[in-house]
Protein backbone atom coordinates (compact mmCIF):
# COMPACT_ATOMS: atom_id res chain seq x y z
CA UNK A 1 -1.40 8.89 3.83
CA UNK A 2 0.36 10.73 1.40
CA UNK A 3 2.84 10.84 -1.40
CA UNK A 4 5.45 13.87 -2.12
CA UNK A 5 5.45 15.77 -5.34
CA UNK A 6 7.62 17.52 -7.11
CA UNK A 7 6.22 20.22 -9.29
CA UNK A 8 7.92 22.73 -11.59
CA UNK A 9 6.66 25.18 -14.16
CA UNK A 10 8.46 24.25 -17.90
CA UNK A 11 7.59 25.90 -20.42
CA UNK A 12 3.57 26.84 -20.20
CA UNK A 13 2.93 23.77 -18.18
CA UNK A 14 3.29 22.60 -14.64
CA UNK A 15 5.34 19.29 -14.43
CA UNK A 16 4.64 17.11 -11.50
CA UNK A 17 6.61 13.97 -10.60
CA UNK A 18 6.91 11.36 -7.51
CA UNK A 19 10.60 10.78 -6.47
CA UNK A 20 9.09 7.29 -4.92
CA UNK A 21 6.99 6.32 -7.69
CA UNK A 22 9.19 5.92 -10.17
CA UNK A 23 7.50 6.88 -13.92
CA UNK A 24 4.15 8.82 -12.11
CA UNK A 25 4.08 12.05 -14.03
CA UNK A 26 1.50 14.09 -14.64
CA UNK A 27 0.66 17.65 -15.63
CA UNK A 28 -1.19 20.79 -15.93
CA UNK A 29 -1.87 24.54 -17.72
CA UNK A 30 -1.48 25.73 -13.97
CA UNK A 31 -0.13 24.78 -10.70
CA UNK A 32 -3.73 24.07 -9.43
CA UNK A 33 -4.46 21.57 -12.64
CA UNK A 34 -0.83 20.42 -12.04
CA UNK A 35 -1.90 19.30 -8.48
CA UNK A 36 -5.60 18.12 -9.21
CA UNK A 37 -4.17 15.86 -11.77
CA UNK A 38 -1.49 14.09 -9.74
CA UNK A 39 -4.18 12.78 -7.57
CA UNK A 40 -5.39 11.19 -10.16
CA UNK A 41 -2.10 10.29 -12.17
CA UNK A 42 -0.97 8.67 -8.32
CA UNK A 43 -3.71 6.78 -7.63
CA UNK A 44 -3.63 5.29 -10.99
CA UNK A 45 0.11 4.36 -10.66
CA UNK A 46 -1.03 2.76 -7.31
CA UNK A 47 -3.53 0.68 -8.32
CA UNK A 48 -2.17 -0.47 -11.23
CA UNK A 49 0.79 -1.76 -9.14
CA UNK A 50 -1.77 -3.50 -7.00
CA UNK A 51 -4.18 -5.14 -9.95
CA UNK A 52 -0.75 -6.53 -11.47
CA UNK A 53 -0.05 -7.94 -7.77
CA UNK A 54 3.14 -5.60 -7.18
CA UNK A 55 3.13 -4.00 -3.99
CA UNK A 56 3.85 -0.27 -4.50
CA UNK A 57 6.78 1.38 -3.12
CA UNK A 58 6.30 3.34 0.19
CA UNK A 59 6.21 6.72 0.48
CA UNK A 60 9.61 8.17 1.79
CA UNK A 61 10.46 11.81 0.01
CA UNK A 62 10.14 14.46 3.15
CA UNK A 63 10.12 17.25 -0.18
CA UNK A 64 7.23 18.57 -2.18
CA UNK A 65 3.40 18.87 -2.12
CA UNK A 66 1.69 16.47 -0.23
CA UNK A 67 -0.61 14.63 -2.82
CA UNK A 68 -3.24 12.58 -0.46
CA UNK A 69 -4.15 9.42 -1.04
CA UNK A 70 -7.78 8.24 -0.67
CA UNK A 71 -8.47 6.49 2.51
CA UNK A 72 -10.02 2.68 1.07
CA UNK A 73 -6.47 2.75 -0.96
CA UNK A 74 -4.06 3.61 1.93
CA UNK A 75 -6.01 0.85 3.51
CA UNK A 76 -5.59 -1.61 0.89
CA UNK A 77 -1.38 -0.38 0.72
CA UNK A 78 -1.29 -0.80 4.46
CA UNK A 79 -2.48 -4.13 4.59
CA UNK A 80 -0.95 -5.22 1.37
CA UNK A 81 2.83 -4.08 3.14
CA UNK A 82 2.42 -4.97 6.56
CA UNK A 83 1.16 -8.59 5.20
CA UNK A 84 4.37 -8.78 3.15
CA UNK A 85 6.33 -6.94 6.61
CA UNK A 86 5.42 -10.43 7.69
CA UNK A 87 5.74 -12.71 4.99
CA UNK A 88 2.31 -13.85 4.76
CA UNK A 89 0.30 -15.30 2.12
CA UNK A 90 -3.15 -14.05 1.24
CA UNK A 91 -4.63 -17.84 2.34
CA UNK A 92 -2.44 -17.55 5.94
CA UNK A 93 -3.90 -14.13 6.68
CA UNK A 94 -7.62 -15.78 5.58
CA UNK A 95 -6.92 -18.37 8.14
CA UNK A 96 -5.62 -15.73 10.88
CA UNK A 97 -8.33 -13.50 10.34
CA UNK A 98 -11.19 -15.85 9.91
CA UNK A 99 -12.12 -14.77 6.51
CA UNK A 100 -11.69 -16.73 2.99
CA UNK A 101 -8.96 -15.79 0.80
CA UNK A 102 -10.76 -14.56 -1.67
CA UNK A 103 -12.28 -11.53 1.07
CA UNK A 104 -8.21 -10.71 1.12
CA UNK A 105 -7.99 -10.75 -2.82
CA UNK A 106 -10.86 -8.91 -2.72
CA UNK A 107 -9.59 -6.68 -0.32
CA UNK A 108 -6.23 -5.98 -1.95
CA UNK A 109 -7.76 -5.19 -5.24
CA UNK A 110 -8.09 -1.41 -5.27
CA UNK A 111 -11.52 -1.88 -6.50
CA UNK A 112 -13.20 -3.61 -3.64
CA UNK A 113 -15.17 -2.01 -0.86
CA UNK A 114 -14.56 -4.05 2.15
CA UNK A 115 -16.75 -3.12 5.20
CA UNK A 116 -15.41 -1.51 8.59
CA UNK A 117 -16.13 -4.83 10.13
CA UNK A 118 -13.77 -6.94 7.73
CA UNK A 119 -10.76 -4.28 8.10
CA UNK A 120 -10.91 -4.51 11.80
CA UNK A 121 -10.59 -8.20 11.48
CA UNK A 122 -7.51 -7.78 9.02
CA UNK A 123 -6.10 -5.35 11.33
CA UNK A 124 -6.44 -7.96 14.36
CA UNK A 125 -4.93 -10.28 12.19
CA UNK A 126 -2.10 -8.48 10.90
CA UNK A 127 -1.09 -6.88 14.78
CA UNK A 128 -2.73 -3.57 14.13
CA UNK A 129 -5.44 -1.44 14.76
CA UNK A 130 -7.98 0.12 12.53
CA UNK A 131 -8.43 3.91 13.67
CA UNK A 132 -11.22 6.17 11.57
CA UNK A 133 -11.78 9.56 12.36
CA UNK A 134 -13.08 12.32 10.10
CA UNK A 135 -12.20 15.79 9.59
CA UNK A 136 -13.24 18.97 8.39
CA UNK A 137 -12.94 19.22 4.20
């Protein structure tokens, strides 16, 4: 999953900015720093939308460099939206999935490290499918 960027050179820095995140800026000296640190600023903007139990916006720019998110917090943003898609609370989805509610808190704090086994069930339970693969870096 990934988020859109905006970046433009002003001055003697690179200015980056997310049209769907609304207040994630970020820059750099260069283009390069510019792009290294909007990981960083993005993911911070996510999670901190998650710990203050907001769900963050989705991405929808088609513009700009692709800023990747890491793959245990697209997760947690998948499950977090498609629970909400269907109007669930954390203790339903427990109950569907045959975990306790706190495994979903834990879950949809961007801090937790759930294992392959517990997403599958949360994927079951929510009407989708977890699918890993790995790629060349």
């Amino acid at each position: 999953m990934f988020y859109r960027a905006t970046v433009a050179k002003s001055g003697k820095h690179w200015l980056v900015s997310f049209a769907d995140c609304e207040g994630c800026l970020t820059e750099g000296n260069s283009r390069t720093e510019a792009i290294e640190n909007a990981h960083e600023a993005l993911e911070g903007w996510l999670e901190a939308h998650l710990v203050q139990g907001n769900a963050p916006p989705r991405p929808r720019a088609r513009k700009g460099d692709a800023i990747e998110v890491a793959p245990l917090l697209s997760a947690v943003l998948q499950i977090r939206w498609r629970r909400e898609e269907l109007e669930l609370t954390q203790g339903q989805l427990a109950k569907r999935a045959g975990v306790s509610q706190q495994q979903i808190a834990k879950l949809e704090d961007p801090d937790g490290n759930p294992t392959v086994a517990t997403l599958e069930k949360i994927a079951a339970a929510l009407g989708l499918r977890l699918e890993l693969s790995f790629s060349a870096a």
